[in-house]
Protein backbone atom coordinates (compact mmCIF):
# COMPACT_ATOMS: atom_id res chain seq x y z
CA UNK A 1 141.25 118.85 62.25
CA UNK A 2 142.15 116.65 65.12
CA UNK A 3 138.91 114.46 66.48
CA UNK A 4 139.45 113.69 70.53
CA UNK A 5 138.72 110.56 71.34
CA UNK A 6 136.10 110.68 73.94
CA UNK A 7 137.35 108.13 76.85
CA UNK A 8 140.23 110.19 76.39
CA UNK A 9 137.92 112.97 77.56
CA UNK A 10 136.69 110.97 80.63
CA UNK A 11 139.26 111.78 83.47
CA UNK A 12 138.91 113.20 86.20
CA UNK A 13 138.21 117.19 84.54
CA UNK A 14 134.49 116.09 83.98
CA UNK A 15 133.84 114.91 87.20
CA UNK A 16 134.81 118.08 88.68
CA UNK A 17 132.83 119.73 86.29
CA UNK A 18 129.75 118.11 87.41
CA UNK A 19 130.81 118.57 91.14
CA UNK A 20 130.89 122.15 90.37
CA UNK A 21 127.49 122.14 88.26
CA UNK A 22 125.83 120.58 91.74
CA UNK A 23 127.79 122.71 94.46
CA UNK A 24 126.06 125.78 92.12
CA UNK A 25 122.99 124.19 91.82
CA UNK A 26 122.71 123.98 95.16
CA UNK A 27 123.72 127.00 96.15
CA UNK A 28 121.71 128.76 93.50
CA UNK A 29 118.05 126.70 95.00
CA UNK A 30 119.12 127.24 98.45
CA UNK A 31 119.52 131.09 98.02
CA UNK A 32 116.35 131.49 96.36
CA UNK A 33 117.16 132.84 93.07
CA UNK A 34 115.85 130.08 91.09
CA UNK A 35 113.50 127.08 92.15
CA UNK A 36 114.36 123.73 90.18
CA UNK A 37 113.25 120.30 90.91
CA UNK A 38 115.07 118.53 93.00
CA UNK A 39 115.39 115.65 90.15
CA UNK A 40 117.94 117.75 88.23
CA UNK A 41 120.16 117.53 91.23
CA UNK A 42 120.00 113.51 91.33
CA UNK A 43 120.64 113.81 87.70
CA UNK A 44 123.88 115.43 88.21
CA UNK A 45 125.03 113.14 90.92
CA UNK A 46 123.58 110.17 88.57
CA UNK A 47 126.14 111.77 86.14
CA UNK A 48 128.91 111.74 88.27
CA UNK A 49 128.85 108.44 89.32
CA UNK A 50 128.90 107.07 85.84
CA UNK A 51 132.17 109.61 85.11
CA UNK A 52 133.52 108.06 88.24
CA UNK A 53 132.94 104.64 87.24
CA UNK A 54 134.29 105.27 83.90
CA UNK A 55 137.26 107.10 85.32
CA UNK A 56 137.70 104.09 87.46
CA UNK A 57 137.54 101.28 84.99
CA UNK A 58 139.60 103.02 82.12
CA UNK A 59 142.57 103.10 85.16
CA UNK A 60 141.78 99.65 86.09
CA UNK A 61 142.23 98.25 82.54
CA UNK A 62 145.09 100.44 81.84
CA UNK A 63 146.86 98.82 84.93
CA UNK A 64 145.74 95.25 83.71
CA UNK A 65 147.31 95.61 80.82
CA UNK A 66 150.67 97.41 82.03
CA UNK A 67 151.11 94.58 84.90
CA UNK A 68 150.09 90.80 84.10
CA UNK A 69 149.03 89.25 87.08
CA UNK A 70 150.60 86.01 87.62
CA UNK A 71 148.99 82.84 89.90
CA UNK A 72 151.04 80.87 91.64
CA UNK A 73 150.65 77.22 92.20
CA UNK A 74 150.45 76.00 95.68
């Protein structure tokens, strides 16, 4: 059995799922159908922005490591 590595997990197919999770959410409080506190909605968005930050900084390292950058001496 293959184990997946979690980071390689964190791209950009969890943050849509958690945009999705909040658009229905929304959409589910908004029609009526089920009242929720509003602090599960933060949560989401709380969510995404730590996927997005991850996302971010596992490209940004990635890049650092494919392309050295170099300082040049005035």
């Amino acid at each position: 059995m293959k184990i997946i590595n979690p980071i390689y997990f964190a791209r950009y197919e969890l943050f849509i799922i958690v945009g999705i999770l909040m658009t229905i959410g929304t959409l589910i409080k908004l029609t009526g159908i089920y009242n929720f506190s509003s602090d599960w909605f933060w949560f989401l968005a709380g969510v995404g922005l730590v996927v997005e930050g991850v996302i971010s900084l596992i490209k940004q390292r990635r890049f650092d490591k494919k392309y050295k950058i170099i300082e040049r001496e005035n």
